[in-house]
Protein backbone atom coordinates (compact mmCIF):
# COMPACT_ATOMS: atom_id res chain seq x y z
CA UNK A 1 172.15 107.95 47.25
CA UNK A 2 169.93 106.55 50.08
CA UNK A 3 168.52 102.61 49.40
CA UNK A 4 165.09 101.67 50.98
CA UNK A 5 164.91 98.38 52.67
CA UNK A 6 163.03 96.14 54.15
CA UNK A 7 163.04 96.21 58.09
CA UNK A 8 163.56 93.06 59.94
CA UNK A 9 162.04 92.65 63.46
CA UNK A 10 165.03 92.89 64.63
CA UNK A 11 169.05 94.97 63.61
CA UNK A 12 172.06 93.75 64.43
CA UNK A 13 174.18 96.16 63.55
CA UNK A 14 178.29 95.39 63.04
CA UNK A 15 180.12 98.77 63.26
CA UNK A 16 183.33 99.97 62.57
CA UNK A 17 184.95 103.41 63.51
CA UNK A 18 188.19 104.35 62.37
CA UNK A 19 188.29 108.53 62.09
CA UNK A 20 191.16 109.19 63.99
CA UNK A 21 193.53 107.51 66.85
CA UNK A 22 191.03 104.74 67.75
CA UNK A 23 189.84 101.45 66.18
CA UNK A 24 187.06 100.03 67.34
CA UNK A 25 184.27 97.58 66.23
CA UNK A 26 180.78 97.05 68.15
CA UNK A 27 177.77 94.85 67.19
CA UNK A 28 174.36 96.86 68.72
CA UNK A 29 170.80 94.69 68.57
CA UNK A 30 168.50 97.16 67.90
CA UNK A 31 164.57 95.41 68.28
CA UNK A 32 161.34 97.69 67.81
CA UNK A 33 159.74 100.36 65.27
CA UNK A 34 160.85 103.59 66.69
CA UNK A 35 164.35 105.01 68.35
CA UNK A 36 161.78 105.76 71.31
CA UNK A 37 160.36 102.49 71.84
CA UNK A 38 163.03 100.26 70.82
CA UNK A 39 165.40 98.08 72.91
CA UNK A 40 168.96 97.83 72.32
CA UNK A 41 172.06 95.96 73.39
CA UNK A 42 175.49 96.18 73.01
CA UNK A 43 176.15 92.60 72.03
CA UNK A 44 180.35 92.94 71.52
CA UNK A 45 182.11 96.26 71.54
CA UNK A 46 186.28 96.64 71.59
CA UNK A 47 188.39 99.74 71.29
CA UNK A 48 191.99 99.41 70.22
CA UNK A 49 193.82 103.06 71.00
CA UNK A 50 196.54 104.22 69.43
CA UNK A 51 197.47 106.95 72.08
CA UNK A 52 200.84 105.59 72.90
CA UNK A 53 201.97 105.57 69.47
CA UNK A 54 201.38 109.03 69.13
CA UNK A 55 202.43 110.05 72.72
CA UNK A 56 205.77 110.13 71.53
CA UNK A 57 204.46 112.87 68.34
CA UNK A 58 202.59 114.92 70.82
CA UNK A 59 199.53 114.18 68.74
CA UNK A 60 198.39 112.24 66.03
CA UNK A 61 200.07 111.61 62.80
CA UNK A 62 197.89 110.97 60.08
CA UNK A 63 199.46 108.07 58.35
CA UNK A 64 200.71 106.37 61.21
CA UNK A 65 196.95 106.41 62.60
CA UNK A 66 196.20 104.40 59.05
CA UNK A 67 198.49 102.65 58.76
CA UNK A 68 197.97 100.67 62.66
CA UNK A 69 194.06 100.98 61.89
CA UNK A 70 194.76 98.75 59.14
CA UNK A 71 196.10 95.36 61.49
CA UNK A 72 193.81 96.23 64.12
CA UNK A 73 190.78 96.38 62.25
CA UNK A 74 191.13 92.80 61.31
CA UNK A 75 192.03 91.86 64.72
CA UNK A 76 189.08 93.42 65.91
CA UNK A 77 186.88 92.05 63.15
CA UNK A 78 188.25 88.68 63.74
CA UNK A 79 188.10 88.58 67.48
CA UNK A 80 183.82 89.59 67.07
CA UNK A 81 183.62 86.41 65.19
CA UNK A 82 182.00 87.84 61.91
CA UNK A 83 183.75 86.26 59.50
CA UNK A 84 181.38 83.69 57.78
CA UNK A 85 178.90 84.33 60.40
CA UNK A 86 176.38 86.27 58.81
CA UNK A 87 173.69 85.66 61.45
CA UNK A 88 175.57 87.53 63.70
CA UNK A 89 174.75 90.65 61.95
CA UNK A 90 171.90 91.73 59.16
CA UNK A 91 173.48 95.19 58.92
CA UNK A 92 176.47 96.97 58.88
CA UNK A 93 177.54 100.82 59.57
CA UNK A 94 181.07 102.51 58.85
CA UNK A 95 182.13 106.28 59.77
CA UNK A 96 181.87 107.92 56.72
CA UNK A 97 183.78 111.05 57.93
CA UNK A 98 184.11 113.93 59.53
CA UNK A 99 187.95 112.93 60.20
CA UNK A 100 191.12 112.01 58.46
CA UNK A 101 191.14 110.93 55.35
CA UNK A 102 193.25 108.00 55.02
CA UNK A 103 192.13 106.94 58.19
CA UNK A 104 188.57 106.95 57.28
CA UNK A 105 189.50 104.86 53.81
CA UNK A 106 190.67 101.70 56.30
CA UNK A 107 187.30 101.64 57.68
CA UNK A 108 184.94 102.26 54.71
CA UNK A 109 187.20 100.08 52.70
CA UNK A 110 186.49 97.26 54.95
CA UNK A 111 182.91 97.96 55.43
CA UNK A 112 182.31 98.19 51.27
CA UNK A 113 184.20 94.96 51.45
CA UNK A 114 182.17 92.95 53.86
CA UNK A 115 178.56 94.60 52.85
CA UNK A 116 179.64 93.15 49.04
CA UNK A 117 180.62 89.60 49.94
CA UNK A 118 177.59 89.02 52.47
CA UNK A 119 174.65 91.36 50.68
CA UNK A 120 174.21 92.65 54.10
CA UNK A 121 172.80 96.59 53.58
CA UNK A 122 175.42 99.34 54.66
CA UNK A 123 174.99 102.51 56.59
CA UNK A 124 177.69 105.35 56.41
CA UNK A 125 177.38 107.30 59.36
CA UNK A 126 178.18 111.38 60.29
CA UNK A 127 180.91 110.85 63.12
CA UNK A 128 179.41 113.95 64.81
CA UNK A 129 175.78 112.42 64.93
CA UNK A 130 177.60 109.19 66.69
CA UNK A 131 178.76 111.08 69.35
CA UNK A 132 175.13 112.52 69.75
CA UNK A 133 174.07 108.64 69.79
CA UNK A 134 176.58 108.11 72.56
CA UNK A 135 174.67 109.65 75.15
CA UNK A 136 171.23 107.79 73.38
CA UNK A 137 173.08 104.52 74.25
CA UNK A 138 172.41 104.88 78.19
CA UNK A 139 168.89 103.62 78.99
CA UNK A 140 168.27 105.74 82.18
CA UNK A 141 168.93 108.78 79.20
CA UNK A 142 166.68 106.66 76.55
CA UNK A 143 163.90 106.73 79.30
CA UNK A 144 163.77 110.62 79.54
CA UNK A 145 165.22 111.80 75.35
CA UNK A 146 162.95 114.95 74.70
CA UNK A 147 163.03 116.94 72.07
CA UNK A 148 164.24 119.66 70.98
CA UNK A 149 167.46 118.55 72.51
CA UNK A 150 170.23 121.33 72.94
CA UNK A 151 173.44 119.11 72.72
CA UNK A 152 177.25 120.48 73.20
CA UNK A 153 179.70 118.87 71.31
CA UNK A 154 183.02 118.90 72.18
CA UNK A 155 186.20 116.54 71.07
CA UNK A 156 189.82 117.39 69.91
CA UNK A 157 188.44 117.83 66.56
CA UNK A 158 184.85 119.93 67.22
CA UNK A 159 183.35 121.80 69.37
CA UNK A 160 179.78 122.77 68.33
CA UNK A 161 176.12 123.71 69.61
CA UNK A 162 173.69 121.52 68.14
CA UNK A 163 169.49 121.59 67.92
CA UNK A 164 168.44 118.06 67.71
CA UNK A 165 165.32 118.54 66.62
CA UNK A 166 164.80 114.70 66.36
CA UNK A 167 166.41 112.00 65.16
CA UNK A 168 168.55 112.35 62.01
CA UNK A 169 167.21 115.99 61.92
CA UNK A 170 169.93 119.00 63.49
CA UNK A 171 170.66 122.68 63.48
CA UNK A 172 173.97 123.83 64.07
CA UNK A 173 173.31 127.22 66.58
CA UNK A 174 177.15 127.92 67.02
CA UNK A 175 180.60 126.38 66.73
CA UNK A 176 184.57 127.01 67.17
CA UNK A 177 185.55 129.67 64.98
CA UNK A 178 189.28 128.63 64.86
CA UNK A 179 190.49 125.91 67.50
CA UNK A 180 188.56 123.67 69.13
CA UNK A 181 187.86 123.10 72.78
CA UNK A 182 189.82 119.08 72.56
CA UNK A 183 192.81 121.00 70.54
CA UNK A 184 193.30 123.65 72.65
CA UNK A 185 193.56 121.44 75.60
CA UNK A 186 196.30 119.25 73.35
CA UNK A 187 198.34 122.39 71.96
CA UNK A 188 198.91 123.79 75.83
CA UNK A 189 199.31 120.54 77.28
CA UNK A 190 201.75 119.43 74.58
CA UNK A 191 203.63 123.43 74.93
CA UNK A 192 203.70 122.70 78.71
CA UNK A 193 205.49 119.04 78.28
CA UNK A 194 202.91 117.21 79.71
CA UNK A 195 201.54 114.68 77.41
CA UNK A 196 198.96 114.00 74.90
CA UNK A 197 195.64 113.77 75.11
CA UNK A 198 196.36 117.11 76.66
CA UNK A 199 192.77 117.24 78.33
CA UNK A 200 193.15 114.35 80.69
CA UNK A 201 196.89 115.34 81.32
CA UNK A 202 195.94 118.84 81.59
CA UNK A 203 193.03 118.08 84.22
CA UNK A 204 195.01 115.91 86.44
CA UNK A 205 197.71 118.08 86.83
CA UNK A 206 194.96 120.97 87.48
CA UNK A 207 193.65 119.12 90.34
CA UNK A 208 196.66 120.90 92.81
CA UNK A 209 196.47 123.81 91.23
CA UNK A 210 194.17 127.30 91.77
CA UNK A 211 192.25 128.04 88.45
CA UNK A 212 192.50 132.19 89.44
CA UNK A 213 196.15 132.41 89.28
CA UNK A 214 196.24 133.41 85.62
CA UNK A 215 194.03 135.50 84.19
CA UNK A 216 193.55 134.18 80.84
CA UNK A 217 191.30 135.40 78.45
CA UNK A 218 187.29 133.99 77.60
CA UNK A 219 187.33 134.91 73.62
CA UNK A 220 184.02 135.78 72.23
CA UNK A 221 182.12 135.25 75.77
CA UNK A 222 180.39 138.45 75.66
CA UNK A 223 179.58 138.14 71.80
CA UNK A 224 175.89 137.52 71.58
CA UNK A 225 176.30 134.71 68.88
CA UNK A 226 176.69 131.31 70.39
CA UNK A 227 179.92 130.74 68.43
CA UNK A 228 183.59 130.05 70.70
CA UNK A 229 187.26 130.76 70.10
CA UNK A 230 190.11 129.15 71.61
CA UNK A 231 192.81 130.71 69.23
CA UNK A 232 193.36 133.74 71.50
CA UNK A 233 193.21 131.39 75.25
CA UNK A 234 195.78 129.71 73.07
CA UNK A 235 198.05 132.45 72.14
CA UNK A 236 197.84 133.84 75.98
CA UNK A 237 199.22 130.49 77.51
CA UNK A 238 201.86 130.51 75.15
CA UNK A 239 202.57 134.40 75.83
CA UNK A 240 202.83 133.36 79.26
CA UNK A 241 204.52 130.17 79.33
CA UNK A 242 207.39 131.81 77.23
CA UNK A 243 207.59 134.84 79.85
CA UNK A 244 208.37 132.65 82.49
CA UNK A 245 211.59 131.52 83.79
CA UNK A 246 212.75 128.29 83.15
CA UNK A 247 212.82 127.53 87.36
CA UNK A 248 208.82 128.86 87.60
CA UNK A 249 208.39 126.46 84.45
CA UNK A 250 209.87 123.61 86.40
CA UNK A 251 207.51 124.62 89.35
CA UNK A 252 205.08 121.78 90.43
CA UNK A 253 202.99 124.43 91.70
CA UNK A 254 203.55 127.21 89.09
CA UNK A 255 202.41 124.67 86.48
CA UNK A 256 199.47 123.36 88.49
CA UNK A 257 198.28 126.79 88.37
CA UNK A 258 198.81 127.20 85.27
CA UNK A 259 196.78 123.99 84.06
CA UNK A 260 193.97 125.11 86.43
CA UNK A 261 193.63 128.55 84.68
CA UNK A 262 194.08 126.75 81.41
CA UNK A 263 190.96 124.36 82.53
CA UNK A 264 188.81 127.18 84.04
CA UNK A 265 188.91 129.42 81.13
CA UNK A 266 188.21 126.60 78.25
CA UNK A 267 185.24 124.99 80.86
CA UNK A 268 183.34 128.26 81.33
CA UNK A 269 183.60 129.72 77.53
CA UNK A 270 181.88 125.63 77.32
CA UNK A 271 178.97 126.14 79.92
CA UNK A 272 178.07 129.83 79.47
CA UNK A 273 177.62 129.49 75.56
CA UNK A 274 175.86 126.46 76.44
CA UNK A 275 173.96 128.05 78.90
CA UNK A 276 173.14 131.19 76.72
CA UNK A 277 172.05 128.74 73.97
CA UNK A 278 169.44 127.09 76.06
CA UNK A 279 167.84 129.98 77.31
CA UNK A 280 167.15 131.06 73.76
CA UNK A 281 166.10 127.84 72.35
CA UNK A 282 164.43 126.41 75.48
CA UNK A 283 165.08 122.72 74.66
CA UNK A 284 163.43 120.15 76.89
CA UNK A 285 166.48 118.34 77.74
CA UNK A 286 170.50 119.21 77.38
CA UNK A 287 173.59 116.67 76.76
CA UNK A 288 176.94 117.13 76.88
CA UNK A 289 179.01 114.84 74.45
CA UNK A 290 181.93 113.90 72.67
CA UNK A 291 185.84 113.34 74.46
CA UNK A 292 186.21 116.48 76.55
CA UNK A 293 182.40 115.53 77.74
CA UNK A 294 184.65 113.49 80.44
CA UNK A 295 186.05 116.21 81.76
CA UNK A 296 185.29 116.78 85.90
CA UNK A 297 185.10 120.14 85.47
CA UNK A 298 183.18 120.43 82.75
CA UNK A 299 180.17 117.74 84.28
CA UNK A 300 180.52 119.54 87.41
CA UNK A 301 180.01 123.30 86.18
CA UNK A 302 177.33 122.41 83.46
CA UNK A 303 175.76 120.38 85.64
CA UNK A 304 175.14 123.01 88.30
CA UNK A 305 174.50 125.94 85.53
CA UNK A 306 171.98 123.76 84.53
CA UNK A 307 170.19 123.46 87.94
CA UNK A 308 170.41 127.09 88.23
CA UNK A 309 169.36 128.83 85.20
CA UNK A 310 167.47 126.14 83.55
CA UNK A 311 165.01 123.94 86.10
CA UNK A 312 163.72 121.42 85.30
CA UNK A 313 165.78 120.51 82.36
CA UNK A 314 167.48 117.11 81.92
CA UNK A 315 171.37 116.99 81.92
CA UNK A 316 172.31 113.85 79.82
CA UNK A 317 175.71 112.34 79.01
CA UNK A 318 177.45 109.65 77.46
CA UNK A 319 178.23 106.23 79.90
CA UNK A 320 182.11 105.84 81.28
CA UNK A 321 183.78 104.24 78.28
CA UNK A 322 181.35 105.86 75.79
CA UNK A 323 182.71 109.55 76.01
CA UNK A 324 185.73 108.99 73.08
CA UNK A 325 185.09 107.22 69.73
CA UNK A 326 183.80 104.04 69.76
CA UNK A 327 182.14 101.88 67.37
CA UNK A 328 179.09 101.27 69.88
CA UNK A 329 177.69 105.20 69.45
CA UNK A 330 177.96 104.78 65.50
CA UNK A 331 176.19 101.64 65.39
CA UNK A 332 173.29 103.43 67.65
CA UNK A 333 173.54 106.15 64.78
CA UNK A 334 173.05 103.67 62.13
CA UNK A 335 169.76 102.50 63.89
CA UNK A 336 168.23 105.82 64.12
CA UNK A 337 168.88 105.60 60.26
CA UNK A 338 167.53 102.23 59.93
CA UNK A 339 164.63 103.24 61.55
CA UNK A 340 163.95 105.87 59.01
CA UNK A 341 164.33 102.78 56.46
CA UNK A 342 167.86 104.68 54.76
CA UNK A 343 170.89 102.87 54.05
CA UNK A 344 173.50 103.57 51.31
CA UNK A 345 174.78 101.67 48.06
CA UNK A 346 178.49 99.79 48.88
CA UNK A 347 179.71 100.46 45.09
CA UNK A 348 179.28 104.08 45.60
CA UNK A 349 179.96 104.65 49.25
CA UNK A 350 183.09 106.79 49.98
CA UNK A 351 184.90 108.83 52.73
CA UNK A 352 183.91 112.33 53.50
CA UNK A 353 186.58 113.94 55.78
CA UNK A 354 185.00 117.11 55.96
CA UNK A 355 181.44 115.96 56.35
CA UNK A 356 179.23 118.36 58.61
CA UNK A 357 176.43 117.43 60.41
């Protein structure tokens, strides 16, 4: 249930984001009426990752990812100076979910804990809309947000087409049937040997290789509803990696190639859904977030689709830094709330790990 408040002249907004394999805690000042007119500032943001504990899984383990959110949290909290400072922050916003579960708890606990000892209002925010706030954060972007807003979303965990039709107000036009984009890059990379997160490993070893030396499938490019697969690219690389000899597997070159085809087949189902999408919605401006938003490739193709099927259309993305989670994009989700005047009740406020948008 949604509180009404009274609105200060001026947020600032403590916020805490523990979903998955990153801790991190931001404080955003948030001054004006509006998301359109306001000013912001990223007064303290810090991201503590947890990817080399879970390098040596191959991916993330759900308990372990609790269990380290737990000391860093405090560290983090600690090191932003908010304890028995309340004038550092009049607000305070928590990922609510999508995400894992337990991980989730560490950071709504601690939210519910600080919003009932200070009386400061809380704010449990959609993951998924933060990552749509991360490209919101850059004020070149902030200068030139139209709407309707086509946005792609893309992470380990979703991958999803999304109407913004304005703040706090979406339309889901298509998403991963099976796999998403982040997890397919993860599952080859970690069937290849090559690491975790898969998509940066995957890219960089891409870089020497030619993306036309396999010819792995697109699923459900030609269907004409804007929703992706990645099950079947999937099931092809590891058809093909299990064909091939172990000396071809050892191959520098073999397995560039192979990363490039892997790269080129998961960035073009991304761009010509996206593409496909705009041209039936005809949104005034585009964005491209969430962790595989970082992705060369990706920028590089999208960006030139977009200069030649869709002119005059703005191309916006997240800032270097901003593209993973981070507490900084949920705060900025929290103040498109606050500007609506919503926050929720601490004694009631729980995690939703399968939230949607």
């Amino acid at each position: 249930m949604s509180h009404i408040i009274k609105r200060p002249r001026t947020w600032k907004i403590l916020a805490i984001e523990t979903s998955c394999d990153e801790t991190s805690v931001a404080i955003l000042e948030m001054s004006g009426v509006q998301p359109a007119k306001c000013n912001i500032r990223i007064l303290h943001h810090e991201i503590a990752t947890q990817i080399p504990i879970h390098q040596r899984y191959g991916g993330v383990v759900p308990e372990v990812a609790a269990r380290t959110h737990v000391p860093e949290l405090i560290a983090l909290l600690e090191r932003a100076k908010i304890f028995g400072a309340k004038h550092r922050y009049n607000a305070i916003a928590v990922t609510r979910g999508p995400g894992l579960a337990t991980a989730l708890r560490v950071g709504v606990e601690a939210g519910r804990t600080l919003a009932a000892t200070t009386g400061v209002p809380i704010i449990g925010v959609n993951h998924l809309e933060g990552h749509l706030a991360s490209a919101w954060l850059v004020p070149e972007n902030r200068n030139v947000w139209k709407f309707p807003m086509l946005v792609l979303l893309v992470s380990g965990g979703h991958t999803e087409l999304v109407l913004m039709k304005d703040y706090c107000s979406y339309r889901i036009l298509g998403r991963t049937r099976d796999d998403a984009a982040g997890e397919a890059f993860d599952k080859t990379a970690k069937l290849m040997g090559i690491g975790y997160p898969g998509g940066p490993a995957i890219a960089k070893l891409a870089a020497n290789g030619d993306p036309t030396a396999f010819n792995f499938p697109r699923p459900m490019l030609h269907d004409p509803s804007l929703d992706l697969s990645f099950s079947g690219l999937k099931t092809a690389v590891r058809q093909t990696w299990e064909k091939l000899p172990s000396a071809r597997r050892a191959d520098l070159d073999i397995r560039a190639d192979l990363a490039a085809s892997i790269e080129q087949a998961i960035v073009d189902l991304l761009v010509k859904k996206t593409i496909r999408a705009a041209q039936k919605v005809k949104p005034a401006a585009i964005a491209i977030v969430g962790g595989v938003s970082a992705n060369y490739l990706l920028q590089k193709e999208m960006t030139n689709a977009v200069d030649d099927y869709l002119d005059g259309r703005y191309l916006l993305h997240p800032a270097k830094g901003f593209h993973t989670d981070n507490a900084a994009m949920i705060a900025a989700a929290a103040s498109w709330r606050l500007s609506i005047n919503k926050t929720d009740n601490w004694k009631t406020l729980d995690a939703k790990p399968e939230w949607d948008l």
